[in-house]
Protein backbone atom coordinates (compact mmCIF):
# COMPACT_ATOMS: atom_id res chain seq x y z
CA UNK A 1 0.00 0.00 0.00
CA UNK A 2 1.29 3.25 -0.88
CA UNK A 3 0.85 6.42 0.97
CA UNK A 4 1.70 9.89 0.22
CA UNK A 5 4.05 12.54 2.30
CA UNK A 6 4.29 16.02 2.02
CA UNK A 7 7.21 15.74 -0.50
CA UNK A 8 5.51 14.67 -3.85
CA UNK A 9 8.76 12.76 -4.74
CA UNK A 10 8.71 10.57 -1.44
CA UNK A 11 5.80 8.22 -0.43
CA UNK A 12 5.54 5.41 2.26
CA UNK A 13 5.01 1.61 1.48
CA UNK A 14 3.31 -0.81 3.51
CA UNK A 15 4.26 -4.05 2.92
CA UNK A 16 3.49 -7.62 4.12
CA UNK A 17 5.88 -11.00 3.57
CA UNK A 18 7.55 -14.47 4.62
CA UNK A 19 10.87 -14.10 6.41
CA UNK A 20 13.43 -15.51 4.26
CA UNK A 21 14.38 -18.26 6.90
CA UNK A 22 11.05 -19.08 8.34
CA UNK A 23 8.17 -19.58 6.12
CA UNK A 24 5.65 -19.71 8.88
CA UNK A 25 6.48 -15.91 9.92
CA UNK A 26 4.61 -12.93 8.68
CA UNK A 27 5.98 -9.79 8.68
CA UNK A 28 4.32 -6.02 8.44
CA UNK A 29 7.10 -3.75 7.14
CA UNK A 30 7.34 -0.29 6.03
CA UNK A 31 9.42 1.81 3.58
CA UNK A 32 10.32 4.58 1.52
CA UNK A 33 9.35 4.96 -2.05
CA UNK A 34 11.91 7.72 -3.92
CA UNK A 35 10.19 8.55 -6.91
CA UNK A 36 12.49 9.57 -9.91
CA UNK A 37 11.08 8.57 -13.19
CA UNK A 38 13.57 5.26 -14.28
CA UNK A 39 15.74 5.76 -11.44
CA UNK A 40 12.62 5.28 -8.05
CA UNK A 41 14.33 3.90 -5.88
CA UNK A 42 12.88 1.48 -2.24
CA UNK A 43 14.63 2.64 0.36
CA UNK A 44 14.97 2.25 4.19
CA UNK A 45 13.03 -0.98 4.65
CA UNK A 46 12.17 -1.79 7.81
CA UNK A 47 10.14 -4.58 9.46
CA UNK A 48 7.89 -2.66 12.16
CA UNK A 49 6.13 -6.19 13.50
CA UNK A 50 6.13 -9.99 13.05
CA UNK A 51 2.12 -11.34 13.59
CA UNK A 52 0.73 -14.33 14.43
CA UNK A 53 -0.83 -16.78 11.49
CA UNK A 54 -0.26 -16.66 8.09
CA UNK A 55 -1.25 -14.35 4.87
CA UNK A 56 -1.65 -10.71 6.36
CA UNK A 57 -3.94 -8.51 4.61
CA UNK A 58 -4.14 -4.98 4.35
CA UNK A 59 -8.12 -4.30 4.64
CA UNK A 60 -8.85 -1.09 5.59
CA UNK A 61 -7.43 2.14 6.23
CA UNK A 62 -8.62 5.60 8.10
CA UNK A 63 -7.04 8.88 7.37
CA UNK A 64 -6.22 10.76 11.30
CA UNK A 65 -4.19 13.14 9.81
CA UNK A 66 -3.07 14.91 6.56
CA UNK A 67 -0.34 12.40 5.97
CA UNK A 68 -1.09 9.90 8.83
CA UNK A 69 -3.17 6.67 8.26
CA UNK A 70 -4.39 4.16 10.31
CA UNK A 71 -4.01 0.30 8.41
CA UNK A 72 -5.80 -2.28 9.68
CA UNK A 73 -3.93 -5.64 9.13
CA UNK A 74 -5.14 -9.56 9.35
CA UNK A 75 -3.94 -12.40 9.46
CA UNK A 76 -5.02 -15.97 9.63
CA UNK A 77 -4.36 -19.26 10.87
CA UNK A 78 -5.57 -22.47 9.09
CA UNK A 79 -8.38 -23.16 11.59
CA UNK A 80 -9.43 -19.80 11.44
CA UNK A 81 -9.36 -19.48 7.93
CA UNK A 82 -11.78 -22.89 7.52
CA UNK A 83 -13.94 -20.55 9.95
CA UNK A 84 -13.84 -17.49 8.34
CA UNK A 85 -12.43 -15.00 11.36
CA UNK A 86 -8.99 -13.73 11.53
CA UNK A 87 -6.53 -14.91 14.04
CA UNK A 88 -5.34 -11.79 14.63
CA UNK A 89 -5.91 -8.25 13.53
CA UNK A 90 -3.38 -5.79 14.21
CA UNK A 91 -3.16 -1.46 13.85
CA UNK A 92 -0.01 0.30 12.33
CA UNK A 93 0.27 3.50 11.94
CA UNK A 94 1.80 5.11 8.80
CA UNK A 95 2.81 8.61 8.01
């Protein structure tokens, strides 16, 4: 997900993924999007939280600020997925 900063030539990325030595954890990390035509760069990645289950989700966000969001992030487990709820559902804030 992207998200936009006062600098039009900078936004923020929210991202979800496996760590590379674990496939059973989840990570929410952020980072920097340098736009610049051919040359955009993805810098300063950082992963702000490991969560519980598998397949985070991004679904929903709520604007508190200007540039601030709120992004709502779940993730399941494979019981709770047969059930349809979320084993977890966690808040970040980006911005």
């Amino acid at each position: 997900m992207f998200f936009p900063t006062p600098n039009p030539k900078v936004m923020n990325v929210l991202f979800t993924a496996k760590e590379v030595d674990n496939n059973f954890t989840m990570t929410v990390n952020r980072a920097v999007l340098q736009l610049d035509g051919l040359e955009t760069r993805l810098v300063e990645p950082t992963r702000i939280a490991k969560v519980k289950g598998w397949n985070p989700i991004p679904f929903h966000t709520e604007k508190i600020g200007e540039y601030r969001h709120l992004v709502y992030v779940a993730s399941n487990s494979h019981e709770d997925y047969l059930a349809s709820r979320p084993s977890g559902v966690y808040v970040f804030e980006m911005g």
